[in-house]
Structures are given as C-alpha cells and as structure tokens.
PDB file of N, CA and C in Angstrom:
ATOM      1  N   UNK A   1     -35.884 -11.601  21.912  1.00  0.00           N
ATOM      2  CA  UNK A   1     -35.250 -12.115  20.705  1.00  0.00           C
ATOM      3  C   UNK A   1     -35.289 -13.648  20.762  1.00  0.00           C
ATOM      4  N   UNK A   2     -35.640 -14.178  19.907  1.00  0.00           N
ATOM      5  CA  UNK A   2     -35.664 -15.599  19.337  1.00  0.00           C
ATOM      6  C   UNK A   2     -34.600 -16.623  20.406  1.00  0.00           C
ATOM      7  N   UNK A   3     -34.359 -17.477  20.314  1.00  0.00           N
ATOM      8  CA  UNK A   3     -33.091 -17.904  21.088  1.00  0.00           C
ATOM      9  C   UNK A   3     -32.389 -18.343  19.955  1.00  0.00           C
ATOM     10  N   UNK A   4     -32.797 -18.830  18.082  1.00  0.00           N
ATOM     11  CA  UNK A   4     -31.943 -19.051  17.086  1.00  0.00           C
ATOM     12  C   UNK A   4     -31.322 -17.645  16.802  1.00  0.00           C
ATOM     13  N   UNK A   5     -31.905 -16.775  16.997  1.00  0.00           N
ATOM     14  CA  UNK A   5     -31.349 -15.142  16.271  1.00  0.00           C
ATOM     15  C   UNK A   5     -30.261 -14.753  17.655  1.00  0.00           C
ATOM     16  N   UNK A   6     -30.504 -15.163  18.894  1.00  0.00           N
ATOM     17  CA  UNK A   6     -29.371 -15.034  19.908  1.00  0.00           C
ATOM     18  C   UNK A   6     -28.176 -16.086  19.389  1.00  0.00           C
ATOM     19  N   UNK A   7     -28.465 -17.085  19.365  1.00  0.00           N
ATOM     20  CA  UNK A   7     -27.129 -17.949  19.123  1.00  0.00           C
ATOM     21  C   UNK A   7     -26.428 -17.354  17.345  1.00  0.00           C
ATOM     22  N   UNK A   8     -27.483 -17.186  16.714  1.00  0.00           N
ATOM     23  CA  UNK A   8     -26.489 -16.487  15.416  1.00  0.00           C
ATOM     24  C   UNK A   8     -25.637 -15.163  15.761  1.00  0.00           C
ATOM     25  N   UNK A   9     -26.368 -14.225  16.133  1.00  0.00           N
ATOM     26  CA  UNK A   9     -25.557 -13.221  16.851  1.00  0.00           C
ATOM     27  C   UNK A   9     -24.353 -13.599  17.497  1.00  0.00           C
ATOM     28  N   UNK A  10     -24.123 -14.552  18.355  1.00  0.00           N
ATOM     29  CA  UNK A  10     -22.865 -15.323  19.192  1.00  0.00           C
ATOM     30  C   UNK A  10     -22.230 -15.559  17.892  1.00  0.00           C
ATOM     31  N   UNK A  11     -22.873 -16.557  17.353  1.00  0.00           N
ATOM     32  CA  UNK A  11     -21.825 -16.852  16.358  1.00  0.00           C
ATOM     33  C   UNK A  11     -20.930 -16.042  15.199  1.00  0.00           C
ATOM     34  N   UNK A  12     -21.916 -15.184  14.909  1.00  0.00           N
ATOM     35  CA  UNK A  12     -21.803 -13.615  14.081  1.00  0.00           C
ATOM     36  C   UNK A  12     -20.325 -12.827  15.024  1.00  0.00           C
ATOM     37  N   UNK A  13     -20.849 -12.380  16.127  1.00  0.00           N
ATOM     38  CA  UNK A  13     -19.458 -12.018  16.803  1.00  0.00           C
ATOM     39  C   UNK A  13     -18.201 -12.699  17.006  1.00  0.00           C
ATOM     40  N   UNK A  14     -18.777 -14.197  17.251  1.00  0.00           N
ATOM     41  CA  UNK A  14     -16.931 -14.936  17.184  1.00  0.00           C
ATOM     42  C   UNK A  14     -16.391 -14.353  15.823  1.00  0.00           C
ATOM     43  N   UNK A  15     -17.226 -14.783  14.911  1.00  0.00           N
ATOM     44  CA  UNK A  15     -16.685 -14.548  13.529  1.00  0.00           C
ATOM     45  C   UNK A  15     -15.724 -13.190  13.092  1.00  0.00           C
ATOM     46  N   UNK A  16     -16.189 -12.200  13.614  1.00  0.00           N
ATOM     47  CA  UNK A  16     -15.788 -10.780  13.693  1.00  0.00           C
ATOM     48  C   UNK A  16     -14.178 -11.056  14.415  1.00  0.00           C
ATOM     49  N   UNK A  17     -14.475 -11.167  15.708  1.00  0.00           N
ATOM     50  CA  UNK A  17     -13.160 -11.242  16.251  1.00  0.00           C
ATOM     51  C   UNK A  17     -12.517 -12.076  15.904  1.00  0.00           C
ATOM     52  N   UNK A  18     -12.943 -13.286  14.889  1.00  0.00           N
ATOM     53  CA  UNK A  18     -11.244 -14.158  14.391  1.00  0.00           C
ATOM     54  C   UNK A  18     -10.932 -13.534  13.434  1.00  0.00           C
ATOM     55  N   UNK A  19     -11.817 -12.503  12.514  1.00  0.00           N
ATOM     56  CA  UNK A  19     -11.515 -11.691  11.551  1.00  0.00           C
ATOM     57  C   UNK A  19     -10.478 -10.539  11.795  1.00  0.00           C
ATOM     58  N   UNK A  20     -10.427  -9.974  13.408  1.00  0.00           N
ATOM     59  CA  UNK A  20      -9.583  -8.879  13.805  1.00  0.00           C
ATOM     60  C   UNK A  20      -8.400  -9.669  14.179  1.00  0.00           C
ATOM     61  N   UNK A  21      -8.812 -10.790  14.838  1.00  0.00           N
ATOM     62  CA  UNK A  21      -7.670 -11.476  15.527  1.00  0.00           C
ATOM     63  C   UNK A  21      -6.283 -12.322  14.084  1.00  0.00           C
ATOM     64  N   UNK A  22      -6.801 -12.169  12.813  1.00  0.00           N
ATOM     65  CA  UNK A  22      -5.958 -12.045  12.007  1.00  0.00           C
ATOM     66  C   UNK A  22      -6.438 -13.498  10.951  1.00  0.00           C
ATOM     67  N   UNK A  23      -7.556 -14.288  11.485  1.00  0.00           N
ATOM     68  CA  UNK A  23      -7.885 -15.196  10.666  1.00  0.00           C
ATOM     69  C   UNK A  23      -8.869 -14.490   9.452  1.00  0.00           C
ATOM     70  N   UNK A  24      -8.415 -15.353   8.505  1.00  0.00           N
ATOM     71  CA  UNK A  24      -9.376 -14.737   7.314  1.00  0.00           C
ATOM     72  C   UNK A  24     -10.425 -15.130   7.439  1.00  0.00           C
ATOM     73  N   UNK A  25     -11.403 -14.163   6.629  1.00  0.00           N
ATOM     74  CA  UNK A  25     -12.449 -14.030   6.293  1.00  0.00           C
ATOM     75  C   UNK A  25     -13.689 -15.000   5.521  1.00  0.00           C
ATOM     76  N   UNK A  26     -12.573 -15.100   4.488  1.00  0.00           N
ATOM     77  CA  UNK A  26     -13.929 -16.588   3.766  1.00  0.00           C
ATOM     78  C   UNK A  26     -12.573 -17.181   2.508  1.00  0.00           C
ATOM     79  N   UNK A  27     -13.062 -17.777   1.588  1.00  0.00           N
ATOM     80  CA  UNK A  27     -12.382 -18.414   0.564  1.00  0.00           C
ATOM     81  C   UNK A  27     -12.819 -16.956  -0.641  1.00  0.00           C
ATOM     82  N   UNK A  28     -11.356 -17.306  -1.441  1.00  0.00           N
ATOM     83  CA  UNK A  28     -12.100 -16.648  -2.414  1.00  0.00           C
ATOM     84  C   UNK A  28     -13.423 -16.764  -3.544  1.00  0.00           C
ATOM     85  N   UNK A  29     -14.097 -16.093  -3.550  1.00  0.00           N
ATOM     86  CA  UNK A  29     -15.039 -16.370  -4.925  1.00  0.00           C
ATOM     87  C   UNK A  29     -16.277 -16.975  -3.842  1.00  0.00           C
ATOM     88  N   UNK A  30     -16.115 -16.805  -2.326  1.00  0.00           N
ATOM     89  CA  UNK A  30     -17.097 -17.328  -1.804  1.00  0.00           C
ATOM     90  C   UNK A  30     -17.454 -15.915  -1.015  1.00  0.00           C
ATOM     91  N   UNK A  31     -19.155 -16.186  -0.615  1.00  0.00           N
ATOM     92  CA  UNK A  31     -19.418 -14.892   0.070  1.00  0.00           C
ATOM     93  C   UNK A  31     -20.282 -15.839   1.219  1.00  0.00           C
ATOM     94  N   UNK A  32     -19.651 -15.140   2.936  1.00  0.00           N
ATOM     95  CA  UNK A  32     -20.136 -15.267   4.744  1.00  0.00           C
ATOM     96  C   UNK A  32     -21.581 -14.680   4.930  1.00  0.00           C
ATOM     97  N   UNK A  33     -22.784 -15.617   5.118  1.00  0.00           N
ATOM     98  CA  UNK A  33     -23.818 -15.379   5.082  1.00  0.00           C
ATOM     99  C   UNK A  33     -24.212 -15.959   6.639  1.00  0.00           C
ATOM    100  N   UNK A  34     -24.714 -14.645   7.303  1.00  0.00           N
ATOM    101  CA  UNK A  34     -24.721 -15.045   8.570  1.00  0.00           C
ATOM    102  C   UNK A  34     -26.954 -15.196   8.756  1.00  0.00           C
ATOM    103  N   UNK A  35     -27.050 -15.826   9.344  1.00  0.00           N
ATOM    104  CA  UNK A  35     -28.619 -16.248   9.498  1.00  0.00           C
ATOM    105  C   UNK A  35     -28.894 -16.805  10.722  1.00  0.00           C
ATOM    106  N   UNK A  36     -30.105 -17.103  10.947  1.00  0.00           N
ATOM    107  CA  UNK A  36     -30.842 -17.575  11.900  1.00  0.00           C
ATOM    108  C   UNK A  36     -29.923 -19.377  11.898  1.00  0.00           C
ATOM    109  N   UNK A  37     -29.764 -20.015  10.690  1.00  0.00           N
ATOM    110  CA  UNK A  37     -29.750 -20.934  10.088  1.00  0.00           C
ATOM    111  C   UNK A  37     -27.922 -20.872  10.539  1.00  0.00           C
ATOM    112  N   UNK A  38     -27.643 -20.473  11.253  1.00  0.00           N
ATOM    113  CA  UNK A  38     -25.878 -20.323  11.297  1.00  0.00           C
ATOM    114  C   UNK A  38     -24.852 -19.675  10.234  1.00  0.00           C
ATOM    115  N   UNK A  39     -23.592 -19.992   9.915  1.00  0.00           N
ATOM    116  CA  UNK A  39     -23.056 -19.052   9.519  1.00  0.00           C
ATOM    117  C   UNK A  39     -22.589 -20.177   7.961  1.00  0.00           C
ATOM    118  N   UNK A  40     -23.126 -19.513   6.914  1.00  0.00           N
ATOM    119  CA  UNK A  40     -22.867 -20.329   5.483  1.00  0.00           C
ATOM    120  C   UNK A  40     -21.785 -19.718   4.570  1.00  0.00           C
ATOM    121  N   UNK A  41     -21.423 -20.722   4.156  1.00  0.00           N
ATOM    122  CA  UNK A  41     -19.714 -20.009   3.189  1.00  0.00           C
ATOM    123  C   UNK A  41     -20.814 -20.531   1.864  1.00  0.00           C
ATOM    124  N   UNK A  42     -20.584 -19.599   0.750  1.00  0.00           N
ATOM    125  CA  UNK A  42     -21.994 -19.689  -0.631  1.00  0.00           C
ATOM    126  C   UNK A  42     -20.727 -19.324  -1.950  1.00  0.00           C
ATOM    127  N   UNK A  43     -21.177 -20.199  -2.932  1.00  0.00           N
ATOM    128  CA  UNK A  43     -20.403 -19.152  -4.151  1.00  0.00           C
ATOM    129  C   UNK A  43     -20.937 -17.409  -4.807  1.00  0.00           C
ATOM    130  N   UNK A  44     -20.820 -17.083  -5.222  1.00  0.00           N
ATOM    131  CA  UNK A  44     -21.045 -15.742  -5.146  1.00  0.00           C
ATOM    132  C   UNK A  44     -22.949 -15.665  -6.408  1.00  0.00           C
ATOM    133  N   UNK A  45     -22.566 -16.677  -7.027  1.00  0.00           N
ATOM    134  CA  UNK A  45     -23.664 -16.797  -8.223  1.00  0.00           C
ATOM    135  C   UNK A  45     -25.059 -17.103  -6.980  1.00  0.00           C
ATOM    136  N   UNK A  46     -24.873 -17.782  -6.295  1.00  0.00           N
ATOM    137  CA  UNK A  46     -25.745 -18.733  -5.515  1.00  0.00           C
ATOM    138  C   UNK A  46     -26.397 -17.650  -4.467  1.00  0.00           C
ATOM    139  N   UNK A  47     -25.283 -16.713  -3.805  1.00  0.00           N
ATOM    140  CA  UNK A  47     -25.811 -15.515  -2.946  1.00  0.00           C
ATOM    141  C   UNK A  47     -26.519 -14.789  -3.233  1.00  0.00           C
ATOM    142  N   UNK A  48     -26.502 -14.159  -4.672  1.00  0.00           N
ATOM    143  CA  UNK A  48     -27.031 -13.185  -5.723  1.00  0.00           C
ATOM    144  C   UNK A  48     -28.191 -13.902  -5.648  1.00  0.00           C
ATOM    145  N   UNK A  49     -28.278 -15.000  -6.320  1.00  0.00           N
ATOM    146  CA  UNK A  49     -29.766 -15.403  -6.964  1.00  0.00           C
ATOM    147  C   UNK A  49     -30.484 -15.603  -5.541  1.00  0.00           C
ATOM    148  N   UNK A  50     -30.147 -16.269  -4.046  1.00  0.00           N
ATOM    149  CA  UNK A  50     -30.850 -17.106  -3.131  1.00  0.00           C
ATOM    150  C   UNK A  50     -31.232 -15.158  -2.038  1.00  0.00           C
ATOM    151  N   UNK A  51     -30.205 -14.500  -2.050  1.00  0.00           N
ATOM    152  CA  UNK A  51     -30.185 -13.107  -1.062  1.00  0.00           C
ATOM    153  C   UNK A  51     -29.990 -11.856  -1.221  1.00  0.00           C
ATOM    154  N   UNK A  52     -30.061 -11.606  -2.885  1.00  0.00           N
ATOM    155  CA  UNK A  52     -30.303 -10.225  -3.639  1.00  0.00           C
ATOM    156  C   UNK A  52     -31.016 -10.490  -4.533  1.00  0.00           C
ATOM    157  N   UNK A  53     -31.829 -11.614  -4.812  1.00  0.00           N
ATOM    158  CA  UNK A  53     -32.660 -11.980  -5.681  1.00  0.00           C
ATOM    159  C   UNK A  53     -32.622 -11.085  -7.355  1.00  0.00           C
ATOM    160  N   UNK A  54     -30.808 -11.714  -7.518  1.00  0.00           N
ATOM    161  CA  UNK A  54     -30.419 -11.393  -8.953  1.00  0.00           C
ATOM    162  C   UNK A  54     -29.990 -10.134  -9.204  1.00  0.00           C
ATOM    163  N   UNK A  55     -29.960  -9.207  -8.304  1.00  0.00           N
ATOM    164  CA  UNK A  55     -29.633  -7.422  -8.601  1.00  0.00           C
ATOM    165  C   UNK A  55     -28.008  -7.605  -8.777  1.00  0.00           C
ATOM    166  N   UNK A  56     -26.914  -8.701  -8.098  1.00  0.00           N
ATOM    167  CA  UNK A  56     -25.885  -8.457  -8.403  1.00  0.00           C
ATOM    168  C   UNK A  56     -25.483  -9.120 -10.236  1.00  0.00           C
ATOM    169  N   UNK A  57     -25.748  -9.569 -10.487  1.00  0.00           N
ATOM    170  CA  UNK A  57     -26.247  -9.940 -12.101  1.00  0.00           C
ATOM    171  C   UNK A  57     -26.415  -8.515 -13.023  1.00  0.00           C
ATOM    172  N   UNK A  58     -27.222  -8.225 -12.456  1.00  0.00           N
ATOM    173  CA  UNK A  58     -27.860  -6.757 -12.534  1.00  0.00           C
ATOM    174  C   UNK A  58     -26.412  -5.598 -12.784  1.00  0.00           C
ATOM    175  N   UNK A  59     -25.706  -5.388 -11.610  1.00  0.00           N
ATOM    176  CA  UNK A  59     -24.496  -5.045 -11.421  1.00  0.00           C
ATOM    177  C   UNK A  59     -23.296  -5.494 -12.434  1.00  0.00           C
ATOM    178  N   UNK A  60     -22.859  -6.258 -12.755  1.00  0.00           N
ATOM    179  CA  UNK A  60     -22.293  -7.474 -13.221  1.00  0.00           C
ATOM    180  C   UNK A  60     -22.419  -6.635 -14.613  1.00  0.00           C
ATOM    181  N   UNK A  61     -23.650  -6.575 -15.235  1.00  0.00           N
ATOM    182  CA  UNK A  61     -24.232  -6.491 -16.351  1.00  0.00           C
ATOM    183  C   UNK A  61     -24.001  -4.744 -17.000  1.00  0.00           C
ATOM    184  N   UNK A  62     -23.732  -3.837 -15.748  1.00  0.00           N
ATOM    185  CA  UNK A  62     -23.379  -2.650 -15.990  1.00  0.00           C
ATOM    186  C   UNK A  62     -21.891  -2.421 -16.209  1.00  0.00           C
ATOM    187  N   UNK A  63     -21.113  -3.167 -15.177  1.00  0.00           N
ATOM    188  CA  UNK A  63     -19.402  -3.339 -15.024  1.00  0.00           C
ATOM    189  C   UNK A  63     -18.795  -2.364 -14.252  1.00  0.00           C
ATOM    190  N   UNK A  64     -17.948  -2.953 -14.035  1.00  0.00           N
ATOM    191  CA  UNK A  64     -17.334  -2.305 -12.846  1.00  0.00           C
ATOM    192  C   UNK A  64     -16.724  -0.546 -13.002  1.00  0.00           C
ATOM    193  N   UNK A  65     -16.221  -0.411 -13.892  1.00  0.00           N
ATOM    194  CA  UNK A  65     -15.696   1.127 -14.172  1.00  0.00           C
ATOM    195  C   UNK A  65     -17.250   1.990 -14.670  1.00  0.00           C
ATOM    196  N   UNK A  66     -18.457   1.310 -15.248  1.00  0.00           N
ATOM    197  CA  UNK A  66     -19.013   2.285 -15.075  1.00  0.00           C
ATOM    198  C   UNK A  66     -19.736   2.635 -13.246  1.00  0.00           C
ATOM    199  N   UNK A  67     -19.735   1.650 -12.936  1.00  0.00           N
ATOM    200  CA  UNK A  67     -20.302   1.674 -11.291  1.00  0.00           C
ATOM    201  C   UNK A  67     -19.354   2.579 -10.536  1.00  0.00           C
ATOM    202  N   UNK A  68     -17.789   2.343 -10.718  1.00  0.00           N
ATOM    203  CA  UNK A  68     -17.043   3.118 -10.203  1.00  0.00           C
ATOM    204  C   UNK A  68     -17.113   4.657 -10.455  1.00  0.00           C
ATOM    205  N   UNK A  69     -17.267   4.993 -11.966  1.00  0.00           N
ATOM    206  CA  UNK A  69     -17.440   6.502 -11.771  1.00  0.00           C
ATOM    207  C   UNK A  69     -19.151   7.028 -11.427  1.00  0.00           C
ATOM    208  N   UNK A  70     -19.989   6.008 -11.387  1.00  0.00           N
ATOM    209  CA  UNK A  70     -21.291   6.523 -10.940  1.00  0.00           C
ATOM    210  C   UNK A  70     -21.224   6.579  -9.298  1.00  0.00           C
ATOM    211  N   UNK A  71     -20.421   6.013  -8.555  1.00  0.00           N
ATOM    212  CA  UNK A  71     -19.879   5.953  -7.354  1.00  0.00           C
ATOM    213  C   UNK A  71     -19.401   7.637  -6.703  1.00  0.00           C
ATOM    214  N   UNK A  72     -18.105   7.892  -8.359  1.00  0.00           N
ATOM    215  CA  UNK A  72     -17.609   8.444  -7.612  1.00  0.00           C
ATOM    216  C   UNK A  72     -18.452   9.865  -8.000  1.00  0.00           C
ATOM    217  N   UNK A  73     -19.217   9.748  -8.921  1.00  0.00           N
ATOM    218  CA  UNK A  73     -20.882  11.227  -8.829  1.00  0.00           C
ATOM    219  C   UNK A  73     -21.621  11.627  -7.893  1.00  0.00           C
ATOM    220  N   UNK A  74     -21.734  10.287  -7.085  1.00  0.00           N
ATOM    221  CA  UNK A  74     -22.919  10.388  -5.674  1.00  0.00           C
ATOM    222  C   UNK A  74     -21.976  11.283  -4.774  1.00  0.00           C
ATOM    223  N   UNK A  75     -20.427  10.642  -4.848  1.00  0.00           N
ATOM    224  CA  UNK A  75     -19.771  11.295  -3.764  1.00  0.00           C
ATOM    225  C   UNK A  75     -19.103  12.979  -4.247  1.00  0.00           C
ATOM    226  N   UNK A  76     -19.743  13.148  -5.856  1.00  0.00           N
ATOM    227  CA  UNK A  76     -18.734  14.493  -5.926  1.00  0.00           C
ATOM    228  C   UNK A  76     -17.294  14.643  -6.443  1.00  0.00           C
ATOM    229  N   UNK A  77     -16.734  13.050  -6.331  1.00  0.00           N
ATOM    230  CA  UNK A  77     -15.435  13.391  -6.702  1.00  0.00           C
ATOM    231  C   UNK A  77     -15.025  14.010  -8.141  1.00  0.00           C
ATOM    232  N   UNK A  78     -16.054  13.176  -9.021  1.00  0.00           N
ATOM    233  CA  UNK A  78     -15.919  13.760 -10.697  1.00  0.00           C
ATOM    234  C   UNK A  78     -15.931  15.140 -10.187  1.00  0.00           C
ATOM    235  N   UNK A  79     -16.818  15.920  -9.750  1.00  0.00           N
ATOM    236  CA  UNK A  79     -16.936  17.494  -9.379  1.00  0.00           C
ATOM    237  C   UNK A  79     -16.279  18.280  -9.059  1.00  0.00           C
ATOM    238  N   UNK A  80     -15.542  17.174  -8.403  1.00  0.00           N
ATOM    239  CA  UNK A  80     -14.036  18.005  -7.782  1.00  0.00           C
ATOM    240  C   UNK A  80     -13.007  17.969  -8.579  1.00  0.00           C
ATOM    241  N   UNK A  81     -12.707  16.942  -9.565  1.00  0.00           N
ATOM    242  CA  UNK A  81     -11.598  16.487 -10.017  1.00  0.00           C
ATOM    243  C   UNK A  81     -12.078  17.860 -11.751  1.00  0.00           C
ATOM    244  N   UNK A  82     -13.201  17.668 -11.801  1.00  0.00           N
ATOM    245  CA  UNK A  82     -13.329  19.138 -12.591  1.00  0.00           C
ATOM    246  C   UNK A  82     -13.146  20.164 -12.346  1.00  0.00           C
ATOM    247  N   UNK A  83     -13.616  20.623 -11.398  1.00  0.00           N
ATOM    248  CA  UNK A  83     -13.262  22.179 -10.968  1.00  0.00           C
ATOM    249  C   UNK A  83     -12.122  22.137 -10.250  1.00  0.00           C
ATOM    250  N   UNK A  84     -11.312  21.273 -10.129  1.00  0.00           N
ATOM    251  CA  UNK A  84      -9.454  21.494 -10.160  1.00  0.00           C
ATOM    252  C   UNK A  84      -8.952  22.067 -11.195  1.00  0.00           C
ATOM    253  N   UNK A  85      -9.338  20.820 -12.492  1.00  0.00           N
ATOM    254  CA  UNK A  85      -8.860  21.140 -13.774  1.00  0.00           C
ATOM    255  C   UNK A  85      -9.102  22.394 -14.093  1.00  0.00           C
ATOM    256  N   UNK A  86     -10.116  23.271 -14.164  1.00  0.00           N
ATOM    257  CA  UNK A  86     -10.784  24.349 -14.514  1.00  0.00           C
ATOM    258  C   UNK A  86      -9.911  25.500 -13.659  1.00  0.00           C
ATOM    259  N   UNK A  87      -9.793  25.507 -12.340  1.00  0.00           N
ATOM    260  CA  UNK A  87      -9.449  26.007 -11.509  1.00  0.00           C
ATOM    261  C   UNK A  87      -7.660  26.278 -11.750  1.00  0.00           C
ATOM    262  N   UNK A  88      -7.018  25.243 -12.478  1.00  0.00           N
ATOM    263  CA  UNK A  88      -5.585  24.803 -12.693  1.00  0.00           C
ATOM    264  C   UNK A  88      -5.340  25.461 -14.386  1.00  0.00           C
ATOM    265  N   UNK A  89      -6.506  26.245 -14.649  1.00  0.00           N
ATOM    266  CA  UNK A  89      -6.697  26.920 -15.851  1.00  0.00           C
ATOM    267  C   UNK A  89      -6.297  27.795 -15.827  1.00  0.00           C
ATOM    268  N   UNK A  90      -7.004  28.179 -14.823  1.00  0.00           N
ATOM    269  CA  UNK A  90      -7.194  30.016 -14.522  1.00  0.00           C
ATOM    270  C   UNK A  90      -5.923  30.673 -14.127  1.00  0.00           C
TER     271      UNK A  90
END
C-alpha cells in the first residue's frame, strides 16, 4: 500500500475514534471526505458535483418521501404494512 493511502487510513481511524470517543462528526451542511489527499470538511453541493458526479442532485430532484417509500419497497415494509391491514380485515 502506498505510504499516502497508509497515512490516510491513520488518519481515517483517529477520526472514527474521536467520533466514538464523543467528539462530533463534521459541521452541519458539511460532508468528511477522507482521501489519499487527507481528511476534507466540503459543503454538501461541492461533494455531489466533485465525488458523486451530480447523482445527489439527481436525488434531491426526486425528494425525500418519495425515496423514503421506494426505500421502504426494496426492504418489504410497504408489504408488510399491507398484508397487516388485510390480515386486520379478516
């Protein structure tokens, strides 16, 4: 392994454990981008366009309650929460 991708890793793990050890995480409205390049605090517009190359835009553009119940399809819950109702029929 690289010796920049070893020292990010180091740095990647401190980060973790000040996260358990009770220090926060990042600022709000900012997103922890860990790299070869060290560890970058980004606004959230800037992450999207520079490290999802625009798919959260993408997201954004659908909204959140429909993502949430397409969420909860993959997992079945709509499925379940129907055949309760149905079941709470009978």
């Amino acid at each position: 392994m690289p010796q920049k991708t070893r020292e990010a890793g180091v740095r990647m793990a401190d980060r973790f454990i000040e996260f358990v050890g009770g220090e926060g995480w990042g600022k709000e409205g900012k997103v922890t981008v860990f790299s070869d390049n060290g560890i970058q605090s980004v606004d959230e517009y800037e992450y999207d366009k520079n490290w999802r190359k625009g798919r959260g835009s993408v997201l954004r553009g659908v909204g959140g309650e429909r993502l949430w119940h397409l969420a909860e399809g993959w997992q079945g819950v709509r499925e379940e929460r129907i055949n309760n109702k149905i079941r709470a029929r009978l």
